[in-house]
Structure formats: C-alpha cells, structure tokens
C-alpha atoms as a PDB file:
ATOM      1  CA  UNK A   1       0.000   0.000   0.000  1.00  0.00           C
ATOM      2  CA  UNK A   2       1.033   3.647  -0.765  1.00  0.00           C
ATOM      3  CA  UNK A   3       1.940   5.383   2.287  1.00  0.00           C
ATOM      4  CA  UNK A   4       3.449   8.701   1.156  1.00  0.00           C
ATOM      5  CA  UNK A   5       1.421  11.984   1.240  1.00  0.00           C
ATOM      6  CA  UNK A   6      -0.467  12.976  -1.356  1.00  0.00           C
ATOM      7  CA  UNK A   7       1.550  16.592  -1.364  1.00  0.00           C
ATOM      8  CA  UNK A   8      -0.711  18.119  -3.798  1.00  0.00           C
ATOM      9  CA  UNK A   9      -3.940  17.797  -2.045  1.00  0.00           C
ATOM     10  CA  UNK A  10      -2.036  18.494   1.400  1.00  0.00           C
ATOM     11  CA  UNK A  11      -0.859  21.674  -0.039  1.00  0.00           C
ATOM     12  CA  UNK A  12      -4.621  22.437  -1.090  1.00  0.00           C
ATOM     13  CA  UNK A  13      -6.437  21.325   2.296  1.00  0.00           C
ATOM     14  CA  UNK A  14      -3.550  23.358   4.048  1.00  0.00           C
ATOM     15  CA  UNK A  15      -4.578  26.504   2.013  1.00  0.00           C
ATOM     16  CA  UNK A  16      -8.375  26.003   2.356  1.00  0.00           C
ATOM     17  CA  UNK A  17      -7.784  25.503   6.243  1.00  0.00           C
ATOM     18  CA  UNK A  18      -5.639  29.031   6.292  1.00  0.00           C
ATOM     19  CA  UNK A  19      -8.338  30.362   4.420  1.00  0.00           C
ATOM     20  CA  UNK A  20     -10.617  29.440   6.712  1.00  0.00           C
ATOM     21  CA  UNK A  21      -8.839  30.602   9.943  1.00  0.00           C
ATOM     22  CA  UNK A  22      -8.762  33.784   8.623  1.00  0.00           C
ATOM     23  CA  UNK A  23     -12.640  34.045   6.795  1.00  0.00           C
ATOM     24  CA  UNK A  24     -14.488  31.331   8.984  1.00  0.00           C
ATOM     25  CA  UNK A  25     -12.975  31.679  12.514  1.00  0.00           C
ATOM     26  CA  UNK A  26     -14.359  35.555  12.745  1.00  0.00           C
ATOM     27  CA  UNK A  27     -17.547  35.056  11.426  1.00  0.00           C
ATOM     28  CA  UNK A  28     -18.149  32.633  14.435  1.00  0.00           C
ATOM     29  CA  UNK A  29     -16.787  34.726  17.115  1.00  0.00           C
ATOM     30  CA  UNK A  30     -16.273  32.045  19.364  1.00  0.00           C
ATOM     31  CA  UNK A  31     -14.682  32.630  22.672  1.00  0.00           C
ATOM     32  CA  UNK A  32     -13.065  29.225  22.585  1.00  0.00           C
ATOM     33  CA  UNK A  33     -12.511  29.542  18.760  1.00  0.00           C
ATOM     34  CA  UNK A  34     -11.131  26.233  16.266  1.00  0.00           C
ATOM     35  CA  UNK A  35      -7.713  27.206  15.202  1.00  0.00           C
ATOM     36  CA  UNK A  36      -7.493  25.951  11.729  1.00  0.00           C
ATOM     37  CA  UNK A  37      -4.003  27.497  11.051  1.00  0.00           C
ATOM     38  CA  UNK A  38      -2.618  24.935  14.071  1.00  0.00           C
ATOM     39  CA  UNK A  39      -4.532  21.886  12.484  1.00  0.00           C
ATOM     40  CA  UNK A  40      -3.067  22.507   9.073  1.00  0.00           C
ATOM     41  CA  UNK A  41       0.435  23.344  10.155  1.00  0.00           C
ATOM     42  CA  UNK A  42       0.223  19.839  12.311  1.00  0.00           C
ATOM     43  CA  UNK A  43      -0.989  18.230   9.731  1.00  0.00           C
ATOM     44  CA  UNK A  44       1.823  19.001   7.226  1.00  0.00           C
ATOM     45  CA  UNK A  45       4.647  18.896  10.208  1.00  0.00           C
ATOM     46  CA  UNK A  46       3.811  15.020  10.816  1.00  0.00           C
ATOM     47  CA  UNK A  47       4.738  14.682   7.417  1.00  0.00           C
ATOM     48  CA  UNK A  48       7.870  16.247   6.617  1.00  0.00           C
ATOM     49  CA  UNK A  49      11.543  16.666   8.694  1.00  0.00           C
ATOM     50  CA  UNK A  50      11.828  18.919  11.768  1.00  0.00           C
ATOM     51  CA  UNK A  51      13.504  21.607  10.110  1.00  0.00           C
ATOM     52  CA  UNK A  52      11.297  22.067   7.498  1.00  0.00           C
ATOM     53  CA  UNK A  53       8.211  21.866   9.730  1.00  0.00           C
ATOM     54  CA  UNK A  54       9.601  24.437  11.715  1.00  0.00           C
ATOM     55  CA  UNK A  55      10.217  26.536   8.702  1.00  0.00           C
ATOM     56  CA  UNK A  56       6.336  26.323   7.825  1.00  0.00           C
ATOM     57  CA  UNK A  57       5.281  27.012  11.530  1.00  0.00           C
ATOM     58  CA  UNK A  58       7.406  30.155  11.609  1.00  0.00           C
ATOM     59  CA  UNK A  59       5.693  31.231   7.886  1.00  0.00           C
ATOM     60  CA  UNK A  60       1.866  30.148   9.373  1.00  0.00           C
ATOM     61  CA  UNK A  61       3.171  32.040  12.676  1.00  0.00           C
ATOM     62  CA  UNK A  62       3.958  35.585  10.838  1.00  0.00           C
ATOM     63  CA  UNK A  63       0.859  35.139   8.461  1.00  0.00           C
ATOM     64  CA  UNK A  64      -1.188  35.249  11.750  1.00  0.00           C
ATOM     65  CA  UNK A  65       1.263  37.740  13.540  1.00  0.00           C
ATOM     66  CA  UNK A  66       0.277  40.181  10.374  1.00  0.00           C
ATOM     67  CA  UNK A  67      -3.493  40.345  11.876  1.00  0.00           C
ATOM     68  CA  UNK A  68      -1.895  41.237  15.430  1.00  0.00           C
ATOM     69  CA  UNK A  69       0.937  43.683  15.277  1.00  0.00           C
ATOM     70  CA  UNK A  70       1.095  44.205  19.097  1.00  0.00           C
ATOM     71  CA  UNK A  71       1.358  40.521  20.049  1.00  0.00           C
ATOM     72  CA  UNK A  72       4.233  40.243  16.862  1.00  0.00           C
ATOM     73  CA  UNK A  73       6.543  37.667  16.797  1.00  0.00           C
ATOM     74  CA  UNK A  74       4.343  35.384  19.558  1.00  0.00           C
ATOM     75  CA  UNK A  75       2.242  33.380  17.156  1.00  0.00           C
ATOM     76  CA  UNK A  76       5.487  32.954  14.844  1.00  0.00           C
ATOM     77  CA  UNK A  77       6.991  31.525  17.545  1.00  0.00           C
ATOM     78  CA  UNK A  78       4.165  29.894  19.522  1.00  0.00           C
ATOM     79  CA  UNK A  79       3.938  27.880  15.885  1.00  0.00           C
ATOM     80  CA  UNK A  80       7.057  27.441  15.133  1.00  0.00           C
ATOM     81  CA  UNK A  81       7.765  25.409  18.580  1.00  0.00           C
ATOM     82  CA  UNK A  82       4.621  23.528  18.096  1.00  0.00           C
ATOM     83  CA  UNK A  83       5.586  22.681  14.166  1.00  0.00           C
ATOM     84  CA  UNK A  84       8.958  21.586  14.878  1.00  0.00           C
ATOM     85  CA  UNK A  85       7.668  19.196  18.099  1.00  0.00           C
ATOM     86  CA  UNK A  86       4.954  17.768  16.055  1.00  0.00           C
ATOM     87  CA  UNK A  87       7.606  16.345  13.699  1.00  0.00           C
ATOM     88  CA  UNK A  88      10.667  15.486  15.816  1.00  0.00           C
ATOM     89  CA  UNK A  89       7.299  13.300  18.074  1.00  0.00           C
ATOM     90  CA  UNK A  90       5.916  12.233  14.984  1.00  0.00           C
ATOM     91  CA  UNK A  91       9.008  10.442  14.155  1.00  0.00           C
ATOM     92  CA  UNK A  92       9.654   9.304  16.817  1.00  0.00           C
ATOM     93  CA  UNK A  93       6.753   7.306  18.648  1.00  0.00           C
ATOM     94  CA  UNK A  94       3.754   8.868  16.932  1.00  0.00           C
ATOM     95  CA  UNK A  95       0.995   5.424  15.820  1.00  0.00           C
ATOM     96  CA  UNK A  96      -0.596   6.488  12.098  1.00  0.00           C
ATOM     97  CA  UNK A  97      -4.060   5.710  14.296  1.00  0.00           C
ATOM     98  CA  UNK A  98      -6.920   8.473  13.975  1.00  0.00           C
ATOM     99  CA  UNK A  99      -7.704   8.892  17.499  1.00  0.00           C
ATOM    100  CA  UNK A 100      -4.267   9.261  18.018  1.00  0.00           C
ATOM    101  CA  UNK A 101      -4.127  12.248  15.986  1.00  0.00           C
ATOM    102  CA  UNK A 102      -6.826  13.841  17.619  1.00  0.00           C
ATOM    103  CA  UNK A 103      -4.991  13.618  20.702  1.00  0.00           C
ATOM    104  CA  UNK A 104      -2.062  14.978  19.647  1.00  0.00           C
ATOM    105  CA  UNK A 105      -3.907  17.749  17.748  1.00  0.00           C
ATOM    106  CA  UNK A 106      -5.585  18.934  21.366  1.00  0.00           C
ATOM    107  CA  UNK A 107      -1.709  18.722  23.155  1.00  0.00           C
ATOM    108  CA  UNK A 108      -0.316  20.683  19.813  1.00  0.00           C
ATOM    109  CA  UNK A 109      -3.296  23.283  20.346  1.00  0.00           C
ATOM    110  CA  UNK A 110      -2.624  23.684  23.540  1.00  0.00           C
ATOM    111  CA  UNK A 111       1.166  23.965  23.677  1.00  0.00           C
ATOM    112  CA  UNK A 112       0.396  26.715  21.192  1.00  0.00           C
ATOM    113  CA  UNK A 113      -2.014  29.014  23.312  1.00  0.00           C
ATOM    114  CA  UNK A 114       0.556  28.406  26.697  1.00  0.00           C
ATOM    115  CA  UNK A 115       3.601  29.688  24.147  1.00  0.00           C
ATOM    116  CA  UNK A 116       1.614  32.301  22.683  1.00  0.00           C
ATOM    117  CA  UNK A 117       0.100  33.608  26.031  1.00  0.00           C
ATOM    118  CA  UNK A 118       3.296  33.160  28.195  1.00  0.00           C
ATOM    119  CA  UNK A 119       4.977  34.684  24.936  1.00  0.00           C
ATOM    120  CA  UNK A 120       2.559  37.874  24.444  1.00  0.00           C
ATOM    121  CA  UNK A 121       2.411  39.097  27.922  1.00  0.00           C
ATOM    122  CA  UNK A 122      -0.719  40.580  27.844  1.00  0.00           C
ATOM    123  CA  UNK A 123      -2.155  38.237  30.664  1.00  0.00           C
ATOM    124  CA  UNK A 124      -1.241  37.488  34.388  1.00  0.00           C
ATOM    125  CA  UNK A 125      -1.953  35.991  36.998  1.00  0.00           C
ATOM    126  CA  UNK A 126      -5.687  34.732  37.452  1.00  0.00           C
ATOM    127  CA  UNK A 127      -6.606  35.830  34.064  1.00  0.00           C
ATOM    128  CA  UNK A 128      -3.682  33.786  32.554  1.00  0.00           C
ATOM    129  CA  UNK A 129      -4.513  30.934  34.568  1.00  0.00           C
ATOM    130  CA  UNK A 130      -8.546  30.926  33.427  1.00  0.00           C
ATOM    131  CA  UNK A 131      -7.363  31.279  29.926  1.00  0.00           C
ATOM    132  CA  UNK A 132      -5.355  28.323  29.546  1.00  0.00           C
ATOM    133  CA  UNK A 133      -7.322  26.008  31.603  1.00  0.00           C
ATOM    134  CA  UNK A 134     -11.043  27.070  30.598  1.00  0.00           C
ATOM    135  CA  UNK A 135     -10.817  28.470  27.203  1.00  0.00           C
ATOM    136  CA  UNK A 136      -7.433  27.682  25.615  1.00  0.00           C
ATOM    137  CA  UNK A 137      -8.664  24.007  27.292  1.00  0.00           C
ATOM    138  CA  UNK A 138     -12.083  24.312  25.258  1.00  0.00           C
ATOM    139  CA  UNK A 139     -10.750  25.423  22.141  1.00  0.00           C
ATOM    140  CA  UNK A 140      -8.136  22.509  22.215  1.00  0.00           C
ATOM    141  CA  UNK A 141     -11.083  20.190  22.466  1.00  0.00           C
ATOM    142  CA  UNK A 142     -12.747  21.712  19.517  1.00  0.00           C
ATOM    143  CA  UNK A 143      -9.664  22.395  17.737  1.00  0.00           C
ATOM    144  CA  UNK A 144      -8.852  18.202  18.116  1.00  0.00           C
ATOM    145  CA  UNK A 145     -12.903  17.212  17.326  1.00  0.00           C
ATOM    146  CA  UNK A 146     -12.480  19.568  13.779  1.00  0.00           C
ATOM    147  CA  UNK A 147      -8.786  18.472  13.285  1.00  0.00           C
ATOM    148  CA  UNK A 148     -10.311  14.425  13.519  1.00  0.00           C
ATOM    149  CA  UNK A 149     -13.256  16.061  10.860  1.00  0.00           C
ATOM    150  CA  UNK A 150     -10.809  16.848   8.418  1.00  0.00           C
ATOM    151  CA  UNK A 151      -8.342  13.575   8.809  1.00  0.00           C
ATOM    152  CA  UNK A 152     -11.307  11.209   8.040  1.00  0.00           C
ATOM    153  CA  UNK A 153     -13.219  13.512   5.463  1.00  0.00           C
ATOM    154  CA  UNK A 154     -10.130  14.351   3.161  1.00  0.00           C
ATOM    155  CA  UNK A 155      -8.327  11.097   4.422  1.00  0.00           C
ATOM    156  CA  UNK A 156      -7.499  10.134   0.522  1.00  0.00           C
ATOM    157  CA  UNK A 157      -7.040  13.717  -0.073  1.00  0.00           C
ATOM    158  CA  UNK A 158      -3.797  13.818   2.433  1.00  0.00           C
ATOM    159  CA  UNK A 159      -2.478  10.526   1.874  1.00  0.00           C
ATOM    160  CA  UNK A 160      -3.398   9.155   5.951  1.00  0.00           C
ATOM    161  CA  UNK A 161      -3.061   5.611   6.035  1.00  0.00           C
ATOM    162  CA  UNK A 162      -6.260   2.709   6.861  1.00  0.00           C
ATOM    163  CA  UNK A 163      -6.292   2.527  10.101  1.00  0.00           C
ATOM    164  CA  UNK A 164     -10.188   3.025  11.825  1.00  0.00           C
ATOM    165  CA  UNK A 165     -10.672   5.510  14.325  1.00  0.00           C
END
C-alpha cells in the first residue's frame, strides 16, 4: 500500500484551512474559537523533517502575527515550537491511528495558546490561569474534534493511512 502523502492535495487542504482561519474563525466569534491554522500546520509537520516543519510554523506564525501587530513575533513563535515538536514526536513514537491524531492535535493546540500567552504578555496571573485552563482548554477540544473532521473527510485527499478511528 502507498503510504506517502499525497503533497498536492495536502498543499490544497492546508490553504483552504488558512483560508478558513482567517474568513471562517471571525464570522463565528467564538470565545473558545477552532484554530485551523494549528490543524493545518500539524498536519503538514507530521509529514515532513523537523527543520522544514519548523520553517512552515514560523511562515503560518507571521501570516497570523500580520493580523496582530502588538502581540508580533508570539504566534510565529508559539507555531514554530509547536511545528517543529509535532515532527521530531511524529518520528519518533507517533501510531498512524486516527484517534491518536486527535490527541495529539488537542496537546499541539494547547502547547500553542501556553507559548503564545506566556509569549505575548498581555495576561497574568488569574486571568492567565482561566485562559489556559477554561478556554485555551475548550478550544483545544474543539480544535482536536475539527482536526479528527478533516483527517477522516479528506483522508485520501492527504495521503493518511487505513487505520479506523
């Protein structure tokens, strides 16, 4: 069976899902919103070598620094760190298994709002601390639930393997 990614229709789903971070995510104004950007970077990351992964988390990161020029620099490397780890863990122990991805998804979501956060000092204390564990925590979950969406809907799109979730 034909494992490799199917680069052409990766590189398409990753657009629509930047798209979509930038055109869907505001229209829903969600205070624990789905970040597309981190489930497209993640999914290419898993696919190629650290270095390069990290090279497309630090271009996804200053796309979305653009939008937020007093926070600059925080999503760039917030993504980045999260790119880079997805790959090196990917390689190393990472199961091609669905629910598995989904799982890693809500840790790579999460890794990304404490980096940003910690990284953009805009909160402290108690604020900081209901941020990350109420909504960065809820936007993780639905950032892992859509991320799982779009690994079994465009499944032969991407190149994922068999396995069931």
């Amino acid at each position: 069976m034909n494992r490799s990614p199917g680069w052409l229709g990766l590189g398409v789903l990753f657009a629509v899902l930047l798209v979509a971070n930038f055109s869907l995510r505001p229209l829903l104004a969600w205070r624990a919103p789905v970040d597309f950007l981190a489930i497209g970077v993640v999914l290419v990351a898993v696919r190629v070598r650290p270095g390069a992964a990290a090279l497309i988390g630090f271009v996804a990161g200053v796309i979305a620094d653009a939008l937020a020029p007093s926070s600059f620099g925080a999503a760039a490397l917030a993504m980045t760190v999260i790119a880079a780890a997805a790959s090196y863990l990917k390689a190393s122990f990472f199961a091609e298994h669905v629910a598995l991805n989904a799982v890693f998804l809500f840790a790579a979501k999460l890794g990304f709002d404490l980096i940003f956060l910690l990284a953009e000092h805009r909160l402290r204390g108690t604020g900081l601390l209901m941020q990350l564990g109420v909504w960065s925590a809820l936007s993780a979950a639905g950032t892992a639930l859509t991320g799982l969406a779009v690994i079994v809907l465009f499944r032969p799109l991407i190149g994922e393997g068999d396995e069931r979730p």
